[in-house]
PDB file of N, CA and C in Angstrom:
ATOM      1  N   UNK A   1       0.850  -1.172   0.000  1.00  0.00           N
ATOM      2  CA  UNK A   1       0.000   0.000   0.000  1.00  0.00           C
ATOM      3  C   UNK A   1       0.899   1.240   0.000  1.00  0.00           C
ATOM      4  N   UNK A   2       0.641   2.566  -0.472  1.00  0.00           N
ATOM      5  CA  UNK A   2       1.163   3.438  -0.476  1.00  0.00           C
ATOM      6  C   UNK A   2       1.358   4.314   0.605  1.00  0.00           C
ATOM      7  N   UNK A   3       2.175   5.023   0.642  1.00  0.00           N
ATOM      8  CA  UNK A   3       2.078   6.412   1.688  1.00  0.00           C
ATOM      9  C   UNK A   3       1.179   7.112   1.352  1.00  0.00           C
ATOM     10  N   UNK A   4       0.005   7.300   2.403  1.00  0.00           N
ATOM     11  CA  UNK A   4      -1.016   8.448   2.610  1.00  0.00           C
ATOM     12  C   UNK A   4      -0.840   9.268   3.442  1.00  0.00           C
ATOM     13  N   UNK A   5      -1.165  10.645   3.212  1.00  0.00           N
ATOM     14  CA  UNK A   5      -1.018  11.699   3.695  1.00  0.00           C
ATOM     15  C   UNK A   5      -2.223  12.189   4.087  1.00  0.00           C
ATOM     16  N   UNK A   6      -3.121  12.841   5.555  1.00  0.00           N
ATOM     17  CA  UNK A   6      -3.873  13.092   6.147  1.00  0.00           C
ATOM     18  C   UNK A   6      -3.954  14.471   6.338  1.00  0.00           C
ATOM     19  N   UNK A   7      -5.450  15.036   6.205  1.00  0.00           N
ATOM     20  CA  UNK A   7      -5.705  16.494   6.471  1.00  0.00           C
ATOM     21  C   UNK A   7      -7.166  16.377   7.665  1.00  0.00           C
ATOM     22  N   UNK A   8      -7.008  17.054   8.829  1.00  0.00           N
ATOM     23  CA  UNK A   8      -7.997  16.630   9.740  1.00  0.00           C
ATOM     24  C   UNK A   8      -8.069  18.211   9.820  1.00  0.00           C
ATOM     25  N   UNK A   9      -9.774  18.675   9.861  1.00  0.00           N
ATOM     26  CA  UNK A   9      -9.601  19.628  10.029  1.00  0.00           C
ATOM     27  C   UNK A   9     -11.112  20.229  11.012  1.00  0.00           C
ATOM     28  N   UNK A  10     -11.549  21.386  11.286  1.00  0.00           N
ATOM     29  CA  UNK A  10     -12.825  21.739  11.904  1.00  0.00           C
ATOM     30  C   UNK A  10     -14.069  21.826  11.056  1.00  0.00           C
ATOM     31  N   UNK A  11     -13.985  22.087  10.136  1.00  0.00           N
ATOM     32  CA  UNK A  11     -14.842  22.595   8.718  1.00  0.00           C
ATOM     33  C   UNK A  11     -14.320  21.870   7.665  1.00  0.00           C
ATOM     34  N   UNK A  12     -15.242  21.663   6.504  1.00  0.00           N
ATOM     35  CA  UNK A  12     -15.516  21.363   5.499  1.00  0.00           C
ATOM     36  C   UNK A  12     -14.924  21.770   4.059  1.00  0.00           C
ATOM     37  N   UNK A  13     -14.813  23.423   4.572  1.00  0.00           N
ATOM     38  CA  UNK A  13     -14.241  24.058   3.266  1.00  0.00           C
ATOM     39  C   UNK A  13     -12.382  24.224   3.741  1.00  0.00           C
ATOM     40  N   UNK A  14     -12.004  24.595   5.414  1.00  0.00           N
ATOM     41  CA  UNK A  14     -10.755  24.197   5.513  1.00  0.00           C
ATOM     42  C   UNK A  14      -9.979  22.581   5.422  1.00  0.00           C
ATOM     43  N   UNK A  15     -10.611  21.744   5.457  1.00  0.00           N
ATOM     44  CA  UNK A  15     -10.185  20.618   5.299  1.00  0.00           C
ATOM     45  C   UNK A  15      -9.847  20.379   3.706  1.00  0.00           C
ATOM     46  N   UNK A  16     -10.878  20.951   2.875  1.00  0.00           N
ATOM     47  CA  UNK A  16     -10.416  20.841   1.534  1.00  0.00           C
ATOM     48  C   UNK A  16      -9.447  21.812   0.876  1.00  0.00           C
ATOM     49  N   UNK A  17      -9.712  23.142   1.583  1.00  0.00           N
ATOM     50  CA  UNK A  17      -8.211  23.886   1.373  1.00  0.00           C
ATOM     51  C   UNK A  17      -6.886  23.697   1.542  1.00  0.00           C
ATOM     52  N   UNK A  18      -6.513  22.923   2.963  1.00  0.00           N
ATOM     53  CA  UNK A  18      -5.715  22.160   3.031  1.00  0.00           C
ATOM     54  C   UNK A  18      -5.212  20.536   2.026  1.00  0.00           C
ATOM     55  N   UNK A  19      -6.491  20.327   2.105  1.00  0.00           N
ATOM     56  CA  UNK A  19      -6.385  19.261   1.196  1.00  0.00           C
ATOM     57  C   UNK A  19      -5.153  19.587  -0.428  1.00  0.00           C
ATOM     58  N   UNK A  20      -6.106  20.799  -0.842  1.00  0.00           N
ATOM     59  CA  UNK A  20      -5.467  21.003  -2.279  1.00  0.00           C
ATOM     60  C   UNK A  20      -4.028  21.698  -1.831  1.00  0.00           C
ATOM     61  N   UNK A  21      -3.597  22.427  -0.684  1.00  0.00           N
ATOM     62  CA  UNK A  21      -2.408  23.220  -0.969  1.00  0.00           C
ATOM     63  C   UNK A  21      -1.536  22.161  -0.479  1.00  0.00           C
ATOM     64  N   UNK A  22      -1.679  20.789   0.137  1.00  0.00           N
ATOM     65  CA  UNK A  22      -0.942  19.359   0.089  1.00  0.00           C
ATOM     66  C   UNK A  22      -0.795  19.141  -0.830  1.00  0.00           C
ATOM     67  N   UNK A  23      -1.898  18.612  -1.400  1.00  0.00           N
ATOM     68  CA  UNK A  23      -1.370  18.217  -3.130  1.00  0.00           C
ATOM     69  C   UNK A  23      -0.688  19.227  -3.627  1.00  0.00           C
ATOM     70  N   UNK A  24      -0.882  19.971  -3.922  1.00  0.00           N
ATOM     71  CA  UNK A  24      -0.228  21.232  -4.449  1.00  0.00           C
ATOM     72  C   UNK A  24       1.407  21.302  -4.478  1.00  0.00           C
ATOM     73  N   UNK A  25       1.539  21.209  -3.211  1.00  0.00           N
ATOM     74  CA  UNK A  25       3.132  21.687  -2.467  1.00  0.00           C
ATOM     75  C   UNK A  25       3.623  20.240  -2.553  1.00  0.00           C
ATOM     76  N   UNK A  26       3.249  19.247  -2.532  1.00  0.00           N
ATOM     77  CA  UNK A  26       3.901  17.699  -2.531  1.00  0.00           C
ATOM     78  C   UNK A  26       3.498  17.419  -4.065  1.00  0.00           C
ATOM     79  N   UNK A  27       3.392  17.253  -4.955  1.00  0.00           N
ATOM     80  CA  UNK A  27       2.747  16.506  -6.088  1.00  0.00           C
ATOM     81  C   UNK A  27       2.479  15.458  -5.661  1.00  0.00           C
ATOM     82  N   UNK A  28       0.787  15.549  -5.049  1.00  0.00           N
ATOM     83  CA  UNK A  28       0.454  14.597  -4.642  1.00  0.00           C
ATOM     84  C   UNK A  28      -1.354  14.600  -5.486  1.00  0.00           C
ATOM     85  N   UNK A  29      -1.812  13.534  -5.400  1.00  0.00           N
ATOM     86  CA  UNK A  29      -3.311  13.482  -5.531  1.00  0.00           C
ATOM     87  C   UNK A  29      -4.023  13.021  -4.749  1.00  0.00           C
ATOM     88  N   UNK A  30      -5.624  13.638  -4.539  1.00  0.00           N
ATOM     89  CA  UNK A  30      -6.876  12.832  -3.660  1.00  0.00           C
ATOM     90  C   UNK A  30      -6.755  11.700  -3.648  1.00  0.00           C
ATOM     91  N   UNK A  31      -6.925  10.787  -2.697  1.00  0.00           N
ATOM     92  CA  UNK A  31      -7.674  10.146  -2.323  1.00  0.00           C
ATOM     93  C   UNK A  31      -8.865   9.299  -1.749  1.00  0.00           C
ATOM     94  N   UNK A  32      -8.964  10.413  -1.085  1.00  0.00           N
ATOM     95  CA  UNK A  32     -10.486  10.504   0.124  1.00  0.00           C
ATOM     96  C   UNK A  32     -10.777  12.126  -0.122  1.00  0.00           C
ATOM     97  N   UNK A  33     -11.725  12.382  -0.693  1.00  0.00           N
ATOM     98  CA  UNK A  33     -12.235  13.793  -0.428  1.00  0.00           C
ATOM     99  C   UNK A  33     -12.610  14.527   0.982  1.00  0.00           C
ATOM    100  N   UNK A  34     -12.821  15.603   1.069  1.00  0.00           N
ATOM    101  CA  UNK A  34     -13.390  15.912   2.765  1.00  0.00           C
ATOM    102  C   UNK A  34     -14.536  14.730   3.613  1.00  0.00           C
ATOM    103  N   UNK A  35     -14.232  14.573   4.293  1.00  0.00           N
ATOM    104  CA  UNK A  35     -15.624  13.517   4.892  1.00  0.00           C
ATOM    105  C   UNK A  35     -15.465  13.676   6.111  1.00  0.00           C
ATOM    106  N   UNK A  36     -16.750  13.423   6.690  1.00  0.00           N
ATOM    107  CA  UNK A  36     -16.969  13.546   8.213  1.00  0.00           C
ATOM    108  C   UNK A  36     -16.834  12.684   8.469  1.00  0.00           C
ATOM    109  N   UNK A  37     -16.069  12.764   9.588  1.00  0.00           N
ATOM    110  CA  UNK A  37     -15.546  11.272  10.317  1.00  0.00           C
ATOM    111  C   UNK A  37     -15.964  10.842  11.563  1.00  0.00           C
ATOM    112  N   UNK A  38     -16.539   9.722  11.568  1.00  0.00           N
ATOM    113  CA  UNK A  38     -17.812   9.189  12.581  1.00  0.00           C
ATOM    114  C   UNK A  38     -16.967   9.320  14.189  1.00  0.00           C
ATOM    115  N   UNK A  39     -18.027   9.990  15.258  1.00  0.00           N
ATOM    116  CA  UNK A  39     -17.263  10.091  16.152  1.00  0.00           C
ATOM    117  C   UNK A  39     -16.875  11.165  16.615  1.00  0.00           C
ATOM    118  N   UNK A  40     -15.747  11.896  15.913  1.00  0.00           N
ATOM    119  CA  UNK A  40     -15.040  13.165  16.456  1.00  0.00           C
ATOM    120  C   UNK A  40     -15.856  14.243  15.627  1.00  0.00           C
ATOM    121  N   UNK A  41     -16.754  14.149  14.897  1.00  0.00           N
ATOM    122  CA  UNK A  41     -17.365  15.519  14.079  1.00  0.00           C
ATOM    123  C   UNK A  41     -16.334  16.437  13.401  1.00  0.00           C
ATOM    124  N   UNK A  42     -15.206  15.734  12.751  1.00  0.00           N
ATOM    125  CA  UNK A  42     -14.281  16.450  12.307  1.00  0.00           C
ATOM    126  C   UNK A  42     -14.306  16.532  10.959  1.00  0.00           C
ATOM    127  N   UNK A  43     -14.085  16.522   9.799  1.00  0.00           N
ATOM    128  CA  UNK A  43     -13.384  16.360   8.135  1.00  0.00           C
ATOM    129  C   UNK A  43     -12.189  15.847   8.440  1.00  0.00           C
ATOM    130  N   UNK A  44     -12.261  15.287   7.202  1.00  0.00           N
ATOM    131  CA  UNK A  44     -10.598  14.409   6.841  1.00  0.00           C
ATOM    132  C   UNK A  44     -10.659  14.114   5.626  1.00  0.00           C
ATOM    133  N   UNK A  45      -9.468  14.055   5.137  1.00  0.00           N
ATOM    134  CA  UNK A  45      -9.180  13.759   3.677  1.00  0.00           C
ATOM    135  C   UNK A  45      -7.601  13.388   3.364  1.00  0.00           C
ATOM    136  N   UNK A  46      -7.773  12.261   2.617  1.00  0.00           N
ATOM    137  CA  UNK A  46      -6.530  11.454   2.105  1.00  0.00           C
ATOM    138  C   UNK A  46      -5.893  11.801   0.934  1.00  0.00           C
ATOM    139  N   UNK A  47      -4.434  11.935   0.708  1.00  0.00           N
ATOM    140  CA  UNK A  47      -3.727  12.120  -0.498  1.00  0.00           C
ATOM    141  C   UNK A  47      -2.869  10.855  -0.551  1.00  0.00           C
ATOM    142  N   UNK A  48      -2.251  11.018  -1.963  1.00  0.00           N
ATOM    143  CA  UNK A  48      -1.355  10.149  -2.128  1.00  0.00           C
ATOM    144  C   UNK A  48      -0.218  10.149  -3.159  1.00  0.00           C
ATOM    145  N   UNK A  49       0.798   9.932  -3.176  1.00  0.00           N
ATOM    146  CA  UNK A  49       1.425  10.164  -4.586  1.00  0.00           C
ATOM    147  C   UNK A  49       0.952   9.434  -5.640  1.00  0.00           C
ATOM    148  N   UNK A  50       1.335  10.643  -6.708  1.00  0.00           N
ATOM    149  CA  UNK A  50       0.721  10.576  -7.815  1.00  0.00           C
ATOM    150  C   UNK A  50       1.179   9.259  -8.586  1.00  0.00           C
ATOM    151  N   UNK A  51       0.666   8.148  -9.410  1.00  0.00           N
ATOM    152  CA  UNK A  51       1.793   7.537 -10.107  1.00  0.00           C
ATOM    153  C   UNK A  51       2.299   7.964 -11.072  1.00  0.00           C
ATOM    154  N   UNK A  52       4.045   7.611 -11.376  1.00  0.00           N
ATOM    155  CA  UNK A  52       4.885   7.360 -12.207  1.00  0.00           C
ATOM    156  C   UNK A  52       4.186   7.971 -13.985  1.00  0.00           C
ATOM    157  N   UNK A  53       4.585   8.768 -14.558  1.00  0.00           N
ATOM    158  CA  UNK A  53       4.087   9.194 -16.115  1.00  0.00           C
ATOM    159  C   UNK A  53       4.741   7.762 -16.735  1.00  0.00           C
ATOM    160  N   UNK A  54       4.251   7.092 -17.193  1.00  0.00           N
ATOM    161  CA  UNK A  54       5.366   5.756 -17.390  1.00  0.00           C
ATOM    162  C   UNK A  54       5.523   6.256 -18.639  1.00  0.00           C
ATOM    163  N   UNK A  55       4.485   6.907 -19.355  1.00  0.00           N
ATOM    164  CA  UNK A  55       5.018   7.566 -20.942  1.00  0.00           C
ATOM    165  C   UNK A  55       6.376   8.508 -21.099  1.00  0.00           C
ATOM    166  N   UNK A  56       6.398   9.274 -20.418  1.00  0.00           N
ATOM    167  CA  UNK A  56       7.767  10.518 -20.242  1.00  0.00           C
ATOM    168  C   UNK A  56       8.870   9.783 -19.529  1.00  0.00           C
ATOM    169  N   UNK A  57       9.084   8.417 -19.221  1.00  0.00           N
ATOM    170  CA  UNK A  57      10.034   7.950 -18.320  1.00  0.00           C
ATOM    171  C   UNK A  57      10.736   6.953 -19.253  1.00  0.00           C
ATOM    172  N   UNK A  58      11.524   7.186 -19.284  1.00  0.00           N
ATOM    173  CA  UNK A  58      12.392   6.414 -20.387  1.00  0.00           C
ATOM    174  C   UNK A  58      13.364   5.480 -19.724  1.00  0.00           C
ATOM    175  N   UNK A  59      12.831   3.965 -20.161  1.00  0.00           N
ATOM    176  CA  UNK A  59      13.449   2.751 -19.991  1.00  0.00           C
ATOM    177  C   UNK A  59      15.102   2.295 -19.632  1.00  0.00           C
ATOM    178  N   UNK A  60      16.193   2.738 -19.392  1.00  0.00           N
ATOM    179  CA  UNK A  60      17.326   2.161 -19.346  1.00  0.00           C
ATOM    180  C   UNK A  60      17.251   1.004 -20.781  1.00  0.00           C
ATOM    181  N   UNK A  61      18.137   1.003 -21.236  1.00  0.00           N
ATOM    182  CA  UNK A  61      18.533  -0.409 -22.241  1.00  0.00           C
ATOM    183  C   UNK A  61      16.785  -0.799 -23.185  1.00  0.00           C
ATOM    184  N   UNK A  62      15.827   0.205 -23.007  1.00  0.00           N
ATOM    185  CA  UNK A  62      14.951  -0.059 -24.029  1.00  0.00           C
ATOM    186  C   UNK A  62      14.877   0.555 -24.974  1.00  0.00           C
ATOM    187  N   UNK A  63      14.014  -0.123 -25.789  1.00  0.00           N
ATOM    188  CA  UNK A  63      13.933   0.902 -27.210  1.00  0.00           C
ATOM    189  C   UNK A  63      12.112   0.983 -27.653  1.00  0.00           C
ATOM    190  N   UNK A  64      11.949   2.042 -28.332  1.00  0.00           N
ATOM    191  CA  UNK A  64      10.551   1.871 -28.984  1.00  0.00           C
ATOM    192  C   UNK A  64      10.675   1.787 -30.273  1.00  0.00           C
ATOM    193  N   UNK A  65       9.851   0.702 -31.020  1.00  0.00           N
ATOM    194  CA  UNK A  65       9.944   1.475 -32.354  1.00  0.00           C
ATOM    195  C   UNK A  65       8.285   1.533 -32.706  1.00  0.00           C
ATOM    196  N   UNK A  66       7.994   2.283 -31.969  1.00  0.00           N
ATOM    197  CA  UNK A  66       6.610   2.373 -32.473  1.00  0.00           C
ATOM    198  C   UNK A  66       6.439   4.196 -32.284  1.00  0.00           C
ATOM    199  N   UNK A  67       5.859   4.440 -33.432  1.00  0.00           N
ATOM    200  CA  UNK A  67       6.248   5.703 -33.873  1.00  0.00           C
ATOM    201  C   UNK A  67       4.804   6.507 -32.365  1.00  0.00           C
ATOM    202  N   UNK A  68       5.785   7.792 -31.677  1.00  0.00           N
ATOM    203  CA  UNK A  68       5.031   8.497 -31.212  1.00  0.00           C
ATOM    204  C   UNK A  68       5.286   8.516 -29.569  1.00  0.00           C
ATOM    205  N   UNK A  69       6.460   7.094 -29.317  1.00  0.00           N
ATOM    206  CA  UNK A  69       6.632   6.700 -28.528  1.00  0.00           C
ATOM    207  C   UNK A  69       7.876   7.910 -27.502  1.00  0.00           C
TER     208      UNK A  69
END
């Protein structure tokens, strides 16, 4: 499983502000959008790194020959 990154917050619209200036500042993406979390009456929301562009990442010792590659 990956590293997730957590935003716990009082409100709804700060939990998702935080949310995006995480992703933002880490190149990271959602996971869990804002949600109320049973119990503490709080928001929370999950990030995660983004995966790998496997297109822009170029192979060691491979080759393409397929045009576009």
């Amino acid at each position: 499983m990956p590293t997730v990154f957590m935003v716990q917050a009082d409100s709804q619209q700060e939990c998702a502000t935080e949310l995006a200036r995480m992703c933002a500042t880490f190149d990271l993406q959602p996971l869990l959008p804002p949600t109320r979390s049973t119990g503490t009456e709080r928001w929370l929301a999950r990030a995660t790194a983004k995966a790998p562009d496997l297109k822009s990442e170029a192979v060691p010792g491979a080759s393409c020959g397929v045009s576009g590659c």
